[in-house]
C-alpha atoms as a PDB file:
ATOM      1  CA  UNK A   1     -49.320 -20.018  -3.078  1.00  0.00           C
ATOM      2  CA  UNK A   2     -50.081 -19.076   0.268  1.00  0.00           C
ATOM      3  CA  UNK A   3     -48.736 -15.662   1.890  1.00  0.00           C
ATOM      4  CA  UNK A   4     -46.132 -17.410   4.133  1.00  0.00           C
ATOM      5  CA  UNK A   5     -44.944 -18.912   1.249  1.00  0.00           C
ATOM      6  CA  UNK A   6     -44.935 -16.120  -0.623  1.00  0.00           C
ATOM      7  CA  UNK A   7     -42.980 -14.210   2.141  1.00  0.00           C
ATOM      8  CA  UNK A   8     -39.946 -16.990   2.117  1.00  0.00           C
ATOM      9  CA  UNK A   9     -39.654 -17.175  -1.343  1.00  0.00           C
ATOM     10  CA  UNK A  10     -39.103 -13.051  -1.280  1.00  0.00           C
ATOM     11  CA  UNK A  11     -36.566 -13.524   1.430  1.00  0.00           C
ATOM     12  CA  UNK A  12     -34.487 -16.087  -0.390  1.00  0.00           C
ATOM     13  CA  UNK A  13     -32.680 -14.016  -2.083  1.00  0.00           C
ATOM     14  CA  UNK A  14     -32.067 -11.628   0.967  1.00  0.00           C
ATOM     15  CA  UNK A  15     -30.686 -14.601   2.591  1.00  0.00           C
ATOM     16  CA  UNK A  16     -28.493 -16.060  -0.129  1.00  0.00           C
ATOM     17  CA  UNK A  17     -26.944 -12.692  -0.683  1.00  0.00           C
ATOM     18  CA  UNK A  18     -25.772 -12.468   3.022  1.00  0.00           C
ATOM     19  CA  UNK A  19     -24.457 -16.035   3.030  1.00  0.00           C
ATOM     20  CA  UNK A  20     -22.762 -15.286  -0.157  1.00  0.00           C
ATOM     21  CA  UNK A  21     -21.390 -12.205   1.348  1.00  0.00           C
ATOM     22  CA  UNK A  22     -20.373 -13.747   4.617  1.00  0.00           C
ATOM     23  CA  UNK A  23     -18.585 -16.743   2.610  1.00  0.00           C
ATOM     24  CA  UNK A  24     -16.969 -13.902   1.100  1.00  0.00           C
ATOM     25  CA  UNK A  25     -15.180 -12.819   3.486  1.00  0.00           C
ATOM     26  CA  UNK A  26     -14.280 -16.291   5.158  1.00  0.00           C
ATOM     27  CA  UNK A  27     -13.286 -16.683   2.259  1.00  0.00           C
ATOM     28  CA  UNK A  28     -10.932 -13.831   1.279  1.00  0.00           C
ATOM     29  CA  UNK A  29      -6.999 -13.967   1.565  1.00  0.00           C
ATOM     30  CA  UNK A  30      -5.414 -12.620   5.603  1.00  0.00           C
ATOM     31  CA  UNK A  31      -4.550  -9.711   3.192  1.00  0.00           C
ATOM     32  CA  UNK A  32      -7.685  -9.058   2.006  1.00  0.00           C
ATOM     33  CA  UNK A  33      -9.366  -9.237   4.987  1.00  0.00           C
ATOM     34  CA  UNK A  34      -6.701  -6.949   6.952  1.00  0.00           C
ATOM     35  CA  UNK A  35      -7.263  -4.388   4.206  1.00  0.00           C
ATOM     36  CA  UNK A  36     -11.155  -4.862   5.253  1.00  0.00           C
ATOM     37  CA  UNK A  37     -10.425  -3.857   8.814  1.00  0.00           C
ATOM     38  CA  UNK A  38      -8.210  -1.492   7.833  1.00  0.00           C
ATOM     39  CA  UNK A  39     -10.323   0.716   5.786  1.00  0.00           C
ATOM     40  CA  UNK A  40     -13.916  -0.423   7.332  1.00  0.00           C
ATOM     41  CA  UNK A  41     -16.754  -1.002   4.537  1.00  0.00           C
ATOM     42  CA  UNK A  42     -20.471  -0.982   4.730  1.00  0.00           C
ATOM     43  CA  UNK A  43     -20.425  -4.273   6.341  1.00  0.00           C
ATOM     44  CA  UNK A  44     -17.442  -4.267   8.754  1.00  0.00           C
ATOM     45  CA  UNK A  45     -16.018  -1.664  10.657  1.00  0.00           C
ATOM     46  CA  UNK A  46     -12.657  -0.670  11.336  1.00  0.00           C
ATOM     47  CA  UNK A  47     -10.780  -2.031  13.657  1.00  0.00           C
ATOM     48  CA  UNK A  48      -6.912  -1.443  13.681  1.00  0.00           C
ATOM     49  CA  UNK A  49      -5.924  -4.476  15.901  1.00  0.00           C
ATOM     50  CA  UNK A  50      -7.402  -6.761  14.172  1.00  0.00           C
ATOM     51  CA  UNK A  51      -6.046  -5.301  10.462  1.00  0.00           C
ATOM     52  CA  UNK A  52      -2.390  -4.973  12.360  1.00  0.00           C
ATOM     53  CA  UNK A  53      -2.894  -8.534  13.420  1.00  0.00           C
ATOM     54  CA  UNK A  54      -3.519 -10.293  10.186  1.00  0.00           C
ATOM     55  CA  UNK A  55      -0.833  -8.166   8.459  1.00  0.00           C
ATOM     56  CA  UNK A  56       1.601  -9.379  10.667  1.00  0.00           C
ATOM     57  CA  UNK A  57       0.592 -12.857  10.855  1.00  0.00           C
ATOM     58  CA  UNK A  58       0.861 -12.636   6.734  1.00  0.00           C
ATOM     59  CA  UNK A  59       3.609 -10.451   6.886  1.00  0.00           C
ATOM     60  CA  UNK A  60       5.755 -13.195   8.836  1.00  0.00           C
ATOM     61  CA  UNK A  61       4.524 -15.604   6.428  1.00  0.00           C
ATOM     62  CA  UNK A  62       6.812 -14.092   3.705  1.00  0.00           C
ATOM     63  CA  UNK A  63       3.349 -12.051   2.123  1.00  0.00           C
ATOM     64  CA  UNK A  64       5.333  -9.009   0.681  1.00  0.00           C
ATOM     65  CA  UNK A  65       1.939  -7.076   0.299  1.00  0.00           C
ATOM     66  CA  UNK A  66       1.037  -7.610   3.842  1.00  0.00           C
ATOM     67  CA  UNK A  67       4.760  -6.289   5.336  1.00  0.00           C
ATOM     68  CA  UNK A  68       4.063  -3.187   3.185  1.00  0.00           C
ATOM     69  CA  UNK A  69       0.647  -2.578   5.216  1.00  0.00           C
ATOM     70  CA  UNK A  70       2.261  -3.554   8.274  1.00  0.00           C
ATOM     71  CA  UNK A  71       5.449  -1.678   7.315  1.00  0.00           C
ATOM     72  CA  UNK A  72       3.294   1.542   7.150  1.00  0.00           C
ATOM     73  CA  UNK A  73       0.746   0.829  10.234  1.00  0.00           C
ATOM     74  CA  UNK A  74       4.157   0.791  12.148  1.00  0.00           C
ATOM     75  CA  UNK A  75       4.969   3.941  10.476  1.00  0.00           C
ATOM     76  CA  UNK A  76       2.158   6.079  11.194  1.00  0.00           C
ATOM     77  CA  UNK A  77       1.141   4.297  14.495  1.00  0.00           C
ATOM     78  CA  UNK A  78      -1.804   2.660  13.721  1.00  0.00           C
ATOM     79  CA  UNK A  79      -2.820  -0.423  15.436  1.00  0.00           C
ATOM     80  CA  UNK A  80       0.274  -0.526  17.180  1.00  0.00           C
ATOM     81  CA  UNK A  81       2.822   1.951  18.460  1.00  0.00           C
ATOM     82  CA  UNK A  82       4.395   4.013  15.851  1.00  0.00           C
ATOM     83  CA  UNK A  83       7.990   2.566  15.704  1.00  0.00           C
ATOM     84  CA  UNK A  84      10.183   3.615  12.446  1.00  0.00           C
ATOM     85  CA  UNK A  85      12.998   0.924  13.137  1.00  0.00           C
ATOM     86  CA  UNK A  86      10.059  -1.824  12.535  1.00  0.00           C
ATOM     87  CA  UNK A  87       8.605   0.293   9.932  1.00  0.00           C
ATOM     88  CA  UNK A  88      12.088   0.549   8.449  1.00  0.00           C
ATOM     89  CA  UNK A  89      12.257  -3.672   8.728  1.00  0.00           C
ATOM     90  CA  UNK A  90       8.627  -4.496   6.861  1.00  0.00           C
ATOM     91  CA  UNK A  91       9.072  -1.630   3.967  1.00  0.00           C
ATOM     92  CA  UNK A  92      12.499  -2.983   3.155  1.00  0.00           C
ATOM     93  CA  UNK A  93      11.058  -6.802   3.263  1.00  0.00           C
ATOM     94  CA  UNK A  94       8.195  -5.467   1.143  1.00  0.00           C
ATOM     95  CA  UNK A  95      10.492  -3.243  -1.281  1.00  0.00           C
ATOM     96  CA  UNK A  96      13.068  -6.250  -1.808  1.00  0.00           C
ATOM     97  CA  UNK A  97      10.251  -8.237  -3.281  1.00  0.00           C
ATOM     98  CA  UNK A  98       8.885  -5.675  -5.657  1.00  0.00           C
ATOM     99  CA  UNK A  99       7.217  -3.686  -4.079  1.00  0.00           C
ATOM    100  CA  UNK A 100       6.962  -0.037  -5.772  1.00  0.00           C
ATOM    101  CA  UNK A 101       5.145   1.545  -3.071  1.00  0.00           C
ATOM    102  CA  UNK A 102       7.121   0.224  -0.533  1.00  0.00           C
ATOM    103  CA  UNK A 103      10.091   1.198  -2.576  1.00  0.00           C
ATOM    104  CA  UNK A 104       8.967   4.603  -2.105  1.00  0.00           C
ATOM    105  CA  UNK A 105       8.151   4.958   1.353  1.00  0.00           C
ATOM    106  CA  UNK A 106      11.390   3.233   2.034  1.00  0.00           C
ATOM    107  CA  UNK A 107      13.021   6.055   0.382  1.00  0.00           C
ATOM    108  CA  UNK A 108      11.452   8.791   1.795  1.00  0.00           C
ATOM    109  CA  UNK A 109      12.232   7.114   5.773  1.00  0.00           C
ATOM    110  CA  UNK A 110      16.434   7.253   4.209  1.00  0.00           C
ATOM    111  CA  UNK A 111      15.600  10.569   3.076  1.00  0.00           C
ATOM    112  CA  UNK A 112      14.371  11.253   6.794  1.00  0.00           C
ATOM    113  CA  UNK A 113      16.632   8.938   8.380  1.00  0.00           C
ATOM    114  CA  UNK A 114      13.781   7.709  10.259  1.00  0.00           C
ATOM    115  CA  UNK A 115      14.679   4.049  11.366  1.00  0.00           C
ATOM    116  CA  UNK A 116      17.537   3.869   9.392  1.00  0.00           C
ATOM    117  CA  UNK A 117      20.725   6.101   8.888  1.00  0.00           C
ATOM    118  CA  UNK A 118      19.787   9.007   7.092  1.00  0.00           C
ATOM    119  CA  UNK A 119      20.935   8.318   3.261  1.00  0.00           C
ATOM    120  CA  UNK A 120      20.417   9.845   0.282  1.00  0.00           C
ATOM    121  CA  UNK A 121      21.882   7.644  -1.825  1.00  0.00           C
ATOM    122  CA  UNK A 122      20.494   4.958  -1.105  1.00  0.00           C
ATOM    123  CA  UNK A 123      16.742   6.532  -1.070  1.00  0.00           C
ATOM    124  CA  UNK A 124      17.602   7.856  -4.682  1.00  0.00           C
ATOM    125  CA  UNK A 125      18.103   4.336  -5.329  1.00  0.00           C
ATOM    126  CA  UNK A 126      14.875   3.267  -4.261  1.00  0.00           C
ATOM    127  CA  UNK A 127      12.981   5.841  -5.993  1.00  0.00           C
ATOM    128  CA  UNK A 128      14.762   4.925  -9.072  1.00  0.00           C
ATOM    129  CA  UNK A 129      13.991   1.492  -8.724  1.00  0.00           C
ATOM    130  CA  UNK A 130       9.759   2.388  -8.165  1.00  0.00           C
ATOM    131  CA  UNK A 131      10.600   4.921 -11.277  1.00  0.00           C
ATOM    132  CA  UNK A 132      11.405   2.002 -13.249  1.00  0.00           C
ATOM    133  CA  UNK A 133       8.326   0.178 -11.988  1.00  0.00           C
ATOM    134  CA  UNK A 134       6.016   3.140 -13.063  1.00  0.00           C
ATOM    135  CA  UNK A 135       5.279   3.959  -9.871  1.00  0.00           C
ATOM    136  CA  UNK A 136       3.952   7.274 -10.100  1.00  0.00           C
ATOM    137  CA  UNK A 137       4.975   8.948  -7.018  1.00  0.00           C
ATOM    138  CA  UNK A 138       8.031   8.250  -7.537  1.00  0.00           C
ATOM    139  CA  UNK A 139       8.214   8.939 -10.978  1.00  0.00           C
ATOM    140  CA  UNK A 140       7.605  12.496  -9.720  1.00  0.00           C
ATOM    141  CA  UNK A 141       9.915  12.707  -6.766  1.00  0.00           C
ATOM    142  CA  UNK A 142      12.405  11.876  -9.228  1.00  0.00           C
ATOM    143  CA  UNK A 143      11.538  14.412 -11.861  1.00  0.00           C
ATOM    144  CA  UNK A 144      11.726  17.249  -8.614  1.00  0.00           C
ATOM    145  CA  UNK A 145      15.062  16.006  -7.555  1.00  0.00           C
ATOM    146  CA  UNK A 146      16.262  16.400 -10.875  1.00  0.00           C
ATOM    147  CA  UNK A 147      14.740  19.448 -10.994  1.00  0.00           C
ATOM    148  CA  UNK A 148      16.371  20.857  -7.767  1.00  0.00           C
ATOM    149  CA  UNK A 149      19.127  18.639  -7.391  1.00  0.00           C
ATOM    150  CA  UNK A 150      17.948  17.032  -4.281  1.00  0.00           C
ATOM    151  CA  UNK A 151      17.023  13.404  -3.094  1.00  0.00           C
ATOM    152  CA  UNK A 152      20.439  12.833  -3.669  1.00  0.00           C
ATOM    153  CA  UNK A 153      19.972  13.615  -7.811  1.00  0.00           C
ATOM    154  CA  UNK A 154      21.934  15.944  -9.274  1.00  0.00           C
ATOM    155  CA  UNK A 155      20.298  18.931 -10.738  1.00  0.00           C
ATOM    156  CA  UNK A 156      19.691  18.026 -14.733  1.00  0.00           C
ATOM    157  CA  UNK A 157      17.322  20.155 -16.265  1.00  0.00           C
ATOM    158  CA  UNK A 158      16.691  18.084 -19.546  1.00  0.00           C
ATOM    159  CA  UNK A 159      16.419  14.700 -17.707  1.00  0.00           C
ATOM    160  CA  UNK A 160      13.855  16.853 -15.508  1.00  0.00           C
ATOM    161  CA  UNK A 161      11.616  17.410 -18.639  1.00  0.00           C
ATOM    162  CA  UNK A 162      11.850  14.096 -19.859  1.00  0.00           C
ATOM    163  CA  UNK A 163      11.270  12.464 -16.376  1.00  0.00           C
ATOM    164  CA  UNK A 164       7.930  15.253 -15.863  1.00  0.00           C
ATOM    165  CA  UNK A 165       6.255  13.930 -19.288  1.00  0.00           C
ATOM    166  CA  UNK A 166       6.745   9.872 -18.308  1.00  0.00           C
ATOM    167  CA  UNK A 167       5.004  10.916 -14.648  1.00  0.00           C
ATOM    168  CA  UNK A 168       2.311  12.490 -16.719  1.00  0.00           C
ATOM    169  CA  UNK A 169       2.031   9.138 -18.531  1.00  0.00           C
ATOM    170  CA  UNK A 170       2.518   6.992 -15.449  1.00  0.00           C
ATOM    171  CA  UNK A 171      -0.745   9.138 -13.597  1.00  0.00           C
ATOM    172  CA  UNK A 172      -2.878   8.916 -16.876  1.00  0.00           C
ATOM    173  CA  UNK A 173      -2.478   5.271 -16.314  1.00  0.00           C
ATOM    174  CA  UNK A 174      -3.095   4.961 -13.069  1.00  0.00           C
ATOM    175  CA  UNK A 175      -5.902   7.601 -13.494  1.00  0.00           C
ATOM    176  CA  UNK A 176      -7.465   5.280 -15.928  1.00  0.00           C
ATOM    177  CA  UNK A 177      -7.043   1.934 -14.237  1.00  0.00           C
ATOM    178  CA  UNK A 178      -8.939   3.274 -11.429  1.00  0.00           C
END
């Protein structure tokens, strides 16, 4: 075999590893390739437009993942201007589908009253409902409103206990899924 040969069969599987790559991420769901933007890799840098953009396009399509993303992007101002009634909007689209982490974010704009009416009621009911779902955060929020009778809980030292060993549990899983 002669050395130019030799030299194209060595970069054949340079080249097939970048197709692969770039197929990839043609490839990969709006929400995936948001998230890409979002949090830059190796391969693609971050750019907050273009993540904000795809979220919202999915977002609008009913995607309860991607109104969670955009739900928060709106909330800290990234990619777009920070507005908490929009934030408000996409975390309670994302929370009514399931959402745990949007559950809790949701709460904690009630608890703020940060584009919505300030509520604690109904924030304790959305970090019950992410409780229920394991969510770990919340899990723990609970446990400390228990604890100090805040959140809109009222202060029950043995439920506190109880709640503080199943958010031990719930971060030993998450720990370990990881």
């Amino acid at each position: 075999m002669n050395k130019q040969c030799t030299k194209r069969v060595r970069l054949l599987p340079a080249a097939l590893a970048a197709i692969l790559m770039m197929a990839g991420t043609v490839c990969a769901g709006p929400v995936d390739q948001a998230r890409l933007y979002l949090r830059g890799s190796a391969e693609v840098a971050v750019n907050l437009p273009k993540a904000f953009a795809l979220f919202s396009t999915a977002a609008k399509a009913g995607d309860a993942q991607a109104a969670y993303y955009l739900g928060m992007m709106y909330r800290n101002g990234m990619g777009a201007k920070a507005d908490a009634k929009a934030a408000a909007h996409w975390l309670s689209f994302s929370a009514r589908h399931q959402m745990p982490a949007a559950m809790f974010a949701l709460a904690h704009l009630y608890l703020r009253g940060e584009g919505v009416k300030r509520d604690e009621l109904v924030a304790r009911r959305w970090i019950e409902k992410a409780a229920d779902l394991e969510y770990p955060d919340a899990v723990m929020a609970m446990a400390i409103g228990l604890r100090d009778g805040s959140m809109g809980f009222e202060r029950n030292e043995a439920l506190y206990e109880t709640q503080m060993r199943f958010a031990q549990r719930a971060l030993e899983r998450r720990t370990s899924g990881m």
